[in-house]
C-alpha atoms as a PDB file:
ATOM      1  CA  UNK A   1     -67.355  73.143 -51.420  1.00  0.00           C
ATOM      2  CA  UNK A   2     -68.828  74.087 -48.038  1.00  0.00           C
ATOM      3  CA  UNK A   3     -69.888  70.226 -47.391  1.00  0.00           C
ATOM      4  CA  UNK A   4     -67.587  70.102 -44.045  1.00  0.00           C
ATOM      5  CA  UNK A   5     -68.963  73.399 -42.486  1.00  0.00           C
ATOM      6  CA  UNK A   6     -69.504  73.600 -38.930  1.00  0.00           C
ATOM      7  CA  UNK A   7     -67.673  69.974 -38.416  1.00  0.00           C
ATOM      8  CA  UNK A   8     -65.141  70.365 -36.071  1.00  0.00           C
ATOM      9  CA  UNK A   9     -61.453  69.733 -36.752  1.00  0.00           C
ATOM     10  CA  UNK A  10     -59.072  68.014 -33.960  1.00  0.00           C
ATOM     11  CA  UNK A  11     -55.352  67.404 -34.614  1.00  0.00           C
ATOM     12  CA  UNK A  12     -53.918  65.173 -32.927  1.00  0.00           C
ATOM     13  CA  UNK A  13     -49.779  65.275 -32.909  1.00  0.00           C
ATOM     14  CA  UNK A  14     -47.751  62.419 -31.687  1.00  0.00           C
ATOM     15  CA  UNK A  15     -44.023  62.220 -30.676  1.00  0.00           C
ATOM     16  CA  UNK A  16     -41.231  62.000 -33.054  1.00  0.00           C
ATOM     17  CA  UNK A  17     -40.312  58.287 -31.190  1.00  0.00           C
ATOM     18  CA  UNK A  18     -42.455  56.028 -34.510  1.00  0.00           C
ATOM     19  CA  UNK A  19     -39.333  54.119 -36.035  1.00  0.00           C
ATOM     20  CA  UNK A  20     -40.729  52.355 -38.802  1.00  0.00           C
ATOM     21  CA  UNK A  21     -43.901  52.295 -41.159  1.00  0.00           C
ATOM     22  CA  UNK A  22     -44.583  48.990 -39.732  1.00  0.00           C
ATOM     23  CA  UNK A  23     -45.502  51.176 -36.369  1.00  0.00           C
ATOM     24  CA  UNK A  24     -47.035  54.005 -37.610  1.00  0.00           C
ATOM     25  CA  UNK A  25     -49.229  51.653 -39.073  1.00  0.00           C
ATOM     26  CA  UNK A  26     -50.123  49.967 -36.291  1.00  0.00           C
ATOM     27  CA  UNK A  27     -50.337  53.288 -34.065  1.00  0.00           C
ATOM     28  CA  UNK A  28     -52.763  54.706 -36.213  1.00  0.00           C
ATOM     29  CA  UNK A  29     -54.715  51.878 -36.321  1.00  0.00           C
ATOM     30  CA  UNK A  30     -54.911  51.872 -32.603  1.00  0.00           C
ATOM     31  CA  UNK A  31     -55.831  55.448 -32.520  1.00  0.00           C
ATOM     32  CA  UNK A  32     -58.451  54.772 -34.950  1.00  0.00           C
ATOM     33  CA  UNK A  33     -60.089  52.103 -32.610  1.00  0.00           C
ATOM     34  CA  UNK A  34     -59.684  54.416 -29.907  1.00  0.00           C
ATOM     35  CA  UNK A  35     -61.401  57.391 -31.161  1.00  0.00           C
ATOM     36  CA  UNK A  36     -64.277  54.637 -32.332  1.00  0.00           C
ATOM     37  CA  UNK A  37     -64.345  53.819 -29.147  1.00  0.00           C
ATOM     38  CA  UNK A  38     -64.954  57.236 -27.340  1.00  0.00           C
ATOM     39  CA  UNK A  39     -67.727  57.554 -30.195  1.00  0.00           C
ATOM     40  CA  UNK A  40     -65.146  60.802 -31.235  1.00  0.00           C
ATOM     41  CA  UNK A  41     -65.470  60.102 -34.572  1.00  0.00           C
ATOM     42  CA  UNK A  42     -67.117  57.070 -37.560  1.00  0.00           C
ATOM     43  CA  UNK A  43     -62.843  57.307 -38.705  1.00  0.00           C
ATOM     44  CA  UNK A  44     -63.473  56.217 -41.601  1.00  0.00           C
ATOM     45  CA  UNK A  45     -60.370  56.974 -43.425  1.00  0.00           C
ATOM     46  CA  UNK A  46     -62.130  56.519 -47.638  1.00  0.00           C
ATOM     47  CA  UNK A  47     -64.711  59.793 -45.939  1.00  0.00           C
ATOM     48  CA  UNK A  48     -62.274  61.447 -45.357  1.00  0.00           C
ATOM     49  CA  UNK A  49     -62.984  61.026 -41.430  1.00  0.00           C
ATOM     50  CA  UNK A  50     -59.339  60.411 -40.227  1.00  0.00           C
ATOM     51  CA  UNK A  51     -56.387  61.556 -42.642  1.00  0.00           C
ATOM     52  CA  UNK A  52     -53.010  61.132 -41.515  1.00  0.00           C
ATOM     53  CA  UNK A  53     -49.854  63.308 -42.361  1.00  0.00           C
ATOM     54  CA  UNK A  54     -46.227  61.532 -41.403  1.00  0.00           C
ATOM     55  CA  UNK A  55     -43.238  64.347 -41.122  1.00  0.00           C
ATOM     56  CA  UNK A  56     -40.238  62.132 -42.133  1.00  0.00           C
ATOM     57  CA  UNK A  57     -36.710  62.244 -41.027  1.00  0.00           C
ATOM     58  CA  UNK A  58     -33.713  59.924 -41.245  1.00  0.00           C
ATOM     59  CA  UNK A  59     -30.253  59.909 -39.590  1.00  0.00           C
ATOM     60  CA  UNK A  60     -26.597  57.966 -39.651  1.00  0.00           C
ATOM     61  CA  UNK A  61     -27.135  55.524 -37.452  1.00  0.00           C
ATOM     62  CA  UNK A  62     -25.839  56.047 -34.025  1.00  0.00           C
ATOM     63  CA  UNK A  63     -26.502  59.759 -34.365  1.00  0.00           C
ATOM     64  CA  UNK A  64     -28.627  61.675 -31.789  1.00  0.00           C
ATOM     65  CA  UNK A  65     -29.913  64.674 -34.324  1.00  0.00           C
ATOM     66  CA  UNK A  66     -32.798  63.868 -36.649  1.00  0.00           C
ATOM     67  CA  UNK A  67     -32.439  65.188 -40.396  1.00  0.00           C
ATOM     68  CA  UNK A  68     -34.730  68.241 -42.063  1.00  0.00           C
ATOM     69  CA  UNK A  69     -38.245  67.240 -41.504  1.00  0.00           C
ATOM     70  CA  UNK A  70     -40.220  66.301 -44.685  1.00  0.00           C
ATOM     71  CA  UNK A  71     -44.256  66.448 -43.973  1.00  0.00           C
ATOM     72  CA  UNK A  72     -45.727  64.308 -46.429  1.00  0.00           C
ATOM     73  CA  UNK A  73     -49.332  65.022 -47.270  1.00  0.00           C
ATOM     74  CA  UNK A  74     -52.770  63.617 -48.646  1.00  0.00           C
ATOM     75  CA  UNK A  75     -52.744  60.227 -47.639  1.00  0.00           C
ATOM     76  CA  UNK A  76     -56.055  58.440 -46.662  1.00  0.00           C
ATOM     77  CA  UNK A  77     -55.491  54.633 -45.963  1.00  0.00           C
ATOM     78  CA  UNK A  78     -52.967  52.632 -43.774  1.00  0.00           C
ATOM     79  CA  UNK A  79     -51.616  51.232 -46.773  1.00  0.00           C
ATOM     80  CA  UNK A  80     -50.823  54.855 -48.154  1.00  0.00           C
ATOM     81  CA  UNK A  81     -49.240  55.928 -45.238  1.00  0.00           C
ATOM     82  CA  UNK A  82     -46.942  52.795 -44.576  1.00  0.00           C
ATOM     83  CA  UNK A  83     -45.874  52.964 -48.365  1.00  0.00           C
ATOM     84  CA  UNK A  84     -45.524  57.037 -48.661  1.00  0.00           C
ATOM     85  CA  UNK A  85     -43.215  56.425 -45.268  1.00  0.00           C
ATOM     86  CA  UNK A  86     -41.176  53.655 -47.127  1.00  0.00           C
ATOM     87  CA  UNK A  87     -41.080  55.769 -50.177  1.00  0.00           C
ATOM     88  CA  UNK A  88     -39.778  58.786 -48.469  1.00  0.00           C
ATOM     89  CA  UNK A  89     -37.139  56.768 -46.511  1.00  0.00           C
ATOM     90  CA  UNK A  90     -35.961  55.542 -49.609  1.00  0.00           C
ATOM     91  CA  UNK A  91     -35.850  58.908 -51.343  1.00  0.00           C
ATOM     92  CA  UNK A  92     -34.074  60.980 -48.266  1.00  0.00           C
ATOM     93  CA  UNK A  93     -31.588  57.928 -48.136  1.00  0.00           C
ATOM     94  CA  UNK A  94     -30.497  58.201 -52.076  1.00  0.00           C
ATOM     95  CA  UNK A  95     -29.776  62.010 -52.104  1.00  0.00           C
ATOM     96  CA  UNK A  96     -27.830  61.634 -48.895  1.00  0.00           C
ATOM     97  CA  UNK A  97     -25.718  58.896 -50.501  1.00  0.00           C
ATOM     98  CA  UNK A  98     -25.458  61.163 -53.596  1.00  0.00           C
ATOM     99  CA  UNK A  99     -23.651  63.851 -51.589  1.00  0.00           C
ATOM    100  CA  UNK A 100     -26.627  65.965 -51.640  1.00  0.00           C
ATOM    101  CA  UNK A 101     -28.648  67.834 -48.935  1.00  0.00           C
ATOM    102  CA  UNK A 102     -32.535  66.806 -48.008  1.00  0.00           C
ATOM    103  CA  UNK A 103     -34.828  70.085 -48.037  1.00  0.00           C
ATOM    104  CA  UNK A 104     -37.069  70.445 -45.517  1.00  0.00           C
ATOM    105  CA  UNK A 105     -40.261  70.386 -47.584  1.00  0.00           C
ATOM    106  CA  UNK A 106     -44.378  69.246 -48.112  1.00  0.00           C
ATOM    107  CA  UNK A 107     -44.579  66.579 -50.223  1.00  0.00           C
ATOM    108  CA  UNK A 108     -48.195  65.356 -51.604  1.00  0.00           C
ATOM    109  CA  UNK A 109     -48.426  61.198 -52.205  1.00  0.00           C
ATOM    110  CA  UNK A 110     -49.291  59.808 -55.058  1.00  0.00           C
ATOM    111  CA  UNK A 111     -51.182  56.748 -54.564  1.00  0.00           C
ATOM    112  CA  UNK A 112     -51.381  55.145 -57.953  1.00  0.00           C
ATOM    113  CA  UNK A 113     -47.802  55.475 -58.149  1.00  0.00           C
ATOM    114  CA  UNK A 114     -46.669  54.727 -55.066  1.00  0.00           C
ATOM    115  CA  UNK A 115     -44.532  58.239 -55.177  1.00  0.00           C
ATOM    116  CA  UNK A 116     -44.268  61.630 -53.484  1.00  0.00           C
ATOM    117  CA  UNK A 117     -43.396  64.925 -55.208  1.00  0.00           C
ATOM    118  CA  UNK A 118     -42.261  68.079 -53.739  1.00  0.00           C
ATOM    119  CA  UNK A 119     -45.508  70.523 -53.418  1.00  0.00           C
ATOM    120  CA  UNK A 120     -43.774  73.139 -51.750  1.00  0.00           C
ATOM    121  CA  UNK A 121     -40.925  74.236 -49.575  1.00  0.00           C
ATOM    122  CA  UNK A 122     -40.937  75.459 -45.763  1.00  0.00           C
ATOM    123  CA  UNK A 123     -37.267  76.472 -44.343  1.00  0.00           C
ATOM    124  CA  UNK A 124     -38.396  78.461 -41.013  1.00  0.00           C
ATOM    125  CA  UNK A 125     -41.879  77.946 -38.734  1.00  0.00           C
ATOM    126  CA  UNK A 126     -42.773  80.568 -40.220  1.00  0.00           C
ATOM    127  CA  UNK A 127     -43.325  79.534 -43.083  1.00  0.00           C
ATOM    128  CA  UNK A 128     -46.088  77.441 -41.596  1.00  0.00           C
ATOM    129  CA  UNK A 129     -48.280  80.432 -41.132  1.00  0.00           C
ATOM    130  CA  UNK A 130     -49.051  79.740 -37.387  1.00  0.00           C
ATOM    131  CA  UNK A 131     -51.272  82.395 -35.943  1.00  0.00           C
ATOM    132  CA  UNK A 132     -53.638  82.698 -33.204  1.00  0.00           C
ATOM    133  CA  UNK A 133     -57.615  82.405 -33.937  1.00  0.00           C
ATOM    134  CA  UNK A 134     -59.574  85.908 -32.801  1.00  0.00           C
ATOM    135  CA  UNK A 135     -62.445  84.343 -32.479  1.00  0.00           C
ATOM    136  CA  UNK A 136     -61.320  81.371 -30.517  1.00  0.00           C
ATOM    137  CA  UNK A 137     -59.747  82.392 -27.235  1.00  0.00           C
ATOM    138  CA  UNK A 138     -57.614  80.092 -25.163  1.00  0.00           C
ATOM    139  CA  UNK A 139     -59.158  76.941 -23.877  1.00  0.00           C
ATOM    140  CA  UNK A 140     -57.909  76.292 -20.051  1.00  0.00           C
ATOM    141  CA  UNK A 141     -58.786  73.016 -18.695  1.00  0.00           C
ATOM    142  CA  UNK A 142     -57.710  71.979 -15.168  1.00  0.00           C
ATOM    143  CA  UNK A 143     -56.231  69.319 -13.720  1.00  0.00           C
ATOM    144  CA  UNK A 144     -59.328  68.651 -11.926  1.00  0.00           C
ATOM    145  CA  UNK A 145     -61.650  68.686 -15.002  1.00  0.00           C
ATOM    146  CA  UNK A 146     -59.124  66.001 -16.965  1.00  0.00           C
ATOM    147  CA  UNK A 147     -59.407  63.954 -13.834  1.00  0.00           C
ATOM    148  CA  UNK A 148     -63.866  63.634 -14.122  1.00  0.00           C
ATOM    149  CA  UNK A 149     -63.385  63.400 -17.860  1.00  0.00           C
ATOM    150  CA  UNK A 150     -61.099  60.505 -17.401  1.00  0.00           C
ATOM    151  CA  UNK A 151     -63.702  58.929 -14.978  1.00  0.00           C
ATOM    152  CA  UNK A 152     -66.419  59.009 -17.466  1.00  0.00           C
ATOM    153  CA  UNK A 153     -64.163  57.338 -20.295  1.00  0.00           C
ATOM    154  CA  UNK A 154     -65.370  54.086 -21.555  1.00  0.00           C
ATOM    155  CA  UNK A 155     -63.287  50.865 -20.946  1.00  0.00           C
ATOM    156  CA  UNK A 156     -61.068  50.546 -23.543  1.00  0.00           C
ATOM    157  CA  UNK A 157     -60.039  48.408 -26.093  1.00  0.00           C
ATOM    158  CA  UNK A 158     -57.029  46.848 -23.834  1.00  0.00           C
ATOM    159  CA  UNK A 159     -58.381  46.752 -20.782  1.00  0.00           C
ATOM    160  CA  UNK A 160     -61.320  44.688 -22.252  1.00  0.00           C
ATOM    161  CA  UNK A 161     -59.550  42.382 -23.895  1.00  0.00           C
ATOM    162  CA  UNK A 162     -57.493  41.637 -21.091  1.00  0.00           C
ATOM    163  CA  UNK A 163     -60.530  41.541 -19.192  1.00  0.00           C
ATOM    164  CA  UNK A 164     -62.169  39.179 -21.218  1.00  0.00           C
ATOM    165  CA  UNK A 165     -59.212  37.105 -21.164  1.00  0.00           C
ATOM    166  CA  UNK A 166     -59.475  36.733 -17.389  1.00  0.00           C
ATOM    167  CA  UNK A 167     -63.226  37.039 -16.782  1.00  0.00           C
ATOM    168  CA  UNK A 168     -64.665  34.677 -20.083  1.00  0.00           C
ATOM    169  CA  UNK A 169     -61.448  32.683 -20.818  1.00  0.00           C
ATOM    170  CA  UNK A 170     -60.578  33.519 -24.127  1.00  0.00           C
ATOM    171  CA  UNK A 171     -57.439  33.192 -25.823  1.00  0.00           C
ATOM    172  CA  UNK A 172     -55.706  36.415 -26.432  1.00  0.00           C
ATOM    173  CA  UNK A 173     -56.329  36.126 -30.500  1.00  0.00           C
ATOM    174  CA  UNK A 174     -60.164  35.356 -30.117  1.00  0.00           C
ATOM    175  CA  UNK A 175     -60.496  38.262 -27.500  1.00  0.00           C
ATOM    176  CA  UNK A 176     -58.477  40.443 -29.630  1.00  0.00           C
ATOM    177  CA  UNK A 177     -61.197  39.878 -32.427  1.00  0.00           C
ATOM    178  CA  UNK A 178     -64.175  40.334 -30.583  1.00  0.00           C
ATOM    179  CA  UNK A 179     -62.862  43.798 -28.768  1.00  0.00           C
ATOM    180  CA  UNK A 180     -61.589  45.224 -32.264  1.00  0.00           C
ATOM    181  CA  UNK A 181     -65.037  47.481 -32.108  1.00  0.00           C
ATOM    182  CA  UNK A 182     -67.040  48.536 -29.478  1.00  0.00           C
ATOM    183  CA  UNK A 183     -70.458  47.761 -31.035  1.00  0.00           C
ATOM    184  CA  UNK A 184     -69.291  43.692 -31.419  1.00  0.00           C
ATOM    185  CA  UNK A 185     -67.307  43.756 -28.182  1.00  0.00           C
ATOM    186  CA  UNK A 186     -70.739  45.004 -26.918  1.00  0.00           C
ATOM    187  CA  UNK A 187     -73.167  42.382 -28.807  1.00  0.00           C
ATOM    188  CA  UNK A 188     -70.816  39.882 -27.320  1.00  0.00           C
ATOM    189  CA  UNK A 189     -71.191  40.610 -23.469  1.00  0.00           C
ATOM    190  CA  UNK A 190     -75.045  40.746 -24.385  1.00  0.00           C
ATOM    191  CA  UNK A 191     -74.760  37.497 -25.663  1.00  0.00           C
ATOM    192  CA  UNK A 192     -72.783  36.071 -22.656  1.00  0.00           C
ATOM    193  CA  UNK A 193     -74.979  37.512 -20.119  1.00  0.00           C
ATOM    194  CA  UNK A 194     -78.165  35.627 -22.088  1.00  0.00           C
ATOM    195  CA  UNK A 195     -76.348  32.373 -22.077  1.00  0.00           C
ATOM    196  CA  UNK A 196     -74.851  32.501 -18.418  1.00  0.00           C
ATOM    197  CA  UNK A 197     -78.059  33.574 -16.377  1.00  0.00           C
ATOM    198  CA  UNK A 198     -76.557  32.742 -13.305  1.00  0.00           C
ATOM    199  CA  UNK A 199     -73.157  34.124 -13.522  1.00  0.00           C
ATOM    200  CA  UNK A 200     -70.410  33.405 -16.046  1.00  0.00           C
ATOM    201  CA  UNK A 201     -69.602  30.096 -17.370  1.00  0.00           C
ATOM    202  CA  UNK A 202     -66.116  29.917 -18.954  1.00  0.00           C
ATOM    203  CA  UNK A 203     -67.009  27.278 -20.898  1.00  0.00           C
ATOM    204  CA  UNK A 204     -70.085  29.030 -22.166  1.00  0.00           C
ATOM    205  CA  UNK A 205     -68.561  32.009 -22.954  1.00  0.00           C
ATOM    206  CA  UNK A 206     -66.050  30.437 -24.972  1.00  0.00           C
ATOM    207  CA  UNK A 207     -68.983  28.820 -27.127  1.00  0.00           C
ATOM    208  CA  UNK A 208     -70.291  32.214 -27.792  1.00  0.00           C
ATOM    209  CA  UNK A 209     -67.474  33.338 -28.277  1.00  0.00           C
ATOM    210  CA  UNK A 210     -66.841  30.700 -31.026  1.00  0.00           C
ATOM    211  CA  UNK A 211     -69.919  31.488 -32.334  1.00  0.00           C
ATOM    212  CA  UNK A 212     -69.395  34.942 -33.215  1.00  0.00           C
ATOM    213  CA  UNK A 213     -66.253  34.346 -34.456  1.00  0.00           C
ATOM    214  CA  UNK A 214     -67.608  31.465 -36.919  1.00  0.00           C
ATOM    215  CA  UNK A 215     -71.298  31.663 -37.499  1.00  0.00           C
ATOM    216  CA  UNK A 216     -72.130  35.455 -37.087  1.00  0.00           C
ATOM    217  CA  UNK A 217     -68.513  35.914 -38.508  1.00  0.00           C
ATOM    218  CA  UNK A 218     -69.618  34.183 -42.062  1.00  0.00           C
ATOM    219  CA  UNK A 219     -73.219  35.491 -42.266  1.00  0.00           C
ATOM    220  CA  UNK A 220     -72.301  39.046 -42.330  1.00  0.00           C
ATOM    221  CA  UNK A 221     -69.126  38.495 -44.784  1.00  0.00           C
ATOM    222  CA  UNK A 222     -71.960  37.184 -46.619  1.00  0.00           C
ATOM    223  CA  UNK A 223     -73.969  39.370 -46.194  1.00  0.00           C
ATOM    224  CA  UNK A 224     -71.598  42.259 -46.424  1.00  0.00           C
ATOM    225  CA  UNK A 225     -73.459  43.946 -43.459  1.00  0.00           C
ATOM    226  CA  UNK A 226     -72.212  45.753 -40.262  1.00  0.00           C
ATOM    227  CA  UNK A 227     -73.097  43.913 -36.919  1.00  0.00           C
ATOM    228  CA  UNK A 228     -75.113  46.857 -35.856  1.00  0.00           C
ATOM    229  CA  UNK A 229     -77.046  46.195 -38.546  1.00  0.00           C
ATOM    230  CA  UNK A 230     -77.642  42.713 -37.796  1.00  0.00           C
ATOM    231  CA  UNK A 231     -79.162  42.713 -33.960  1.00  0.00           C
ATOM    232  CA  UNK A 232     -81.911  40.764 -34.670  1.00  0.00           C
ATOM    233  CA  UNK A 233     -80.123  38.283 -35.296  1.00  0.00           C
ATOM    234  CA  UNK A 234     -77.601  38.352 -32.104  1.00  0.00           C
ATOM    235  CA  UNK A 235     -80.993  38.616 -29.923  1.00  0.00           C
ATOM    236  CA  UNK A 236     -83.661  36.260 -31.338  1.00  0.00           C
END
């Protein structure tokens, strides 16, 4: 199956600082707006766009070291990773309270079951195979070159909400809604600019506001349709 060739791969590895599956859920679904944002990726998690795998470890409470690190694998919704993290807690907990020891392991996730099971074992780094690419040297950015790439980033997601808090008067829930993509966050500034000719109008940016979130909300629920899809309507 050579359907992915040529598409690049980027890993992105965060901190070992998530405490709960109730955050990694929510961090991934902030990265996933993110990279939507930057137009990185579609991240559409059912393509097979963004995958996530969560290394696990628990520890007495009040202790500074983390336990052996379990990766668990093969999980492709938010769902699977919040319940594959709850699983695994679960799991690590019961063999400690058995007297026994947790191996440091991959574990693939079942998702009809709801279950991991051990795929295969990994006791030094080693064992991870890490080698350098010949064919891809070393990649040296400078400072200066993170700096102009950071100038040309798009506004995002939380800076325009809290923009369009301040600048359009919204409540923090209805800009929330209308900033969760770019493309409707986008539609909706159109749409202000068209009703408030000669400068903004809180109160008329609320009513569009109110409209997208009602009207245009329903038709394309009805519709089933994606709001790109649907600019006629948001400009006639």
């Amino acid at each position: 199956d050579v359907n992915r060739s040529g598409v690049p791969l980027m890993e992105i590895v965060s901190k070992p600082d998530i405490r709960s599956a109730a955050q990694a859920g929510a961090f991934l679904r902030k990265l996933r707006q993110t990279l939507r944002y930057l137009e990185v990726s579609d991240a559409d998690m059912d393509k097979g766009s963004f995958r996530c795998d969560a290394n696990v470890s628990i520890r007495p409470r009040g202790a500074e070291a983390l336990g052996a690190k379990v990766e668990v694998k093969n999980m492709n919704s938010f769902r699977a990773v919040m319940r594959a993290i709850e699983t695994e807690v679960e799991r690590q907990t019961e063999v400690l309270n058995a007297g026994g020891v947790v191996v440091q392991e991959t574990r693939g996730y079942i998702d009809a079951t709801g279950q991991t099971v051990s795929q295969r074992s990994k006791e030094e780094a080693h064992d991870y195979r890490y080698f350098p690419e010949p064919d891809l040297p070393p990649l040296d950015v400078s400072p200066a070159e993170v700096d102009e790439l950071r100038r040309r980033l798009p506004e995002l997601p939380d800076a325009r909400k809290q923009r369009f808090e301040a600048e359009f008067g919204l409540t923090q829930s209805e800009a929330a809604l209308l900033t969760e993509s770019r493309t409707e966050a986008d539609a909706y500034e159109d749409a202000v600019r068209l009703a408030c000719p000669d400068g903004v109008d809180q109160g008329r940016a609320r009513a569009v506001a109110h409209w997208f979130l009602g009207d245009v909300a329903r038709l394309l629920h009805q519709e089933g349709g994606e709001l790109e899809l649907s600019s006629t309507l948001l400009t006639s």
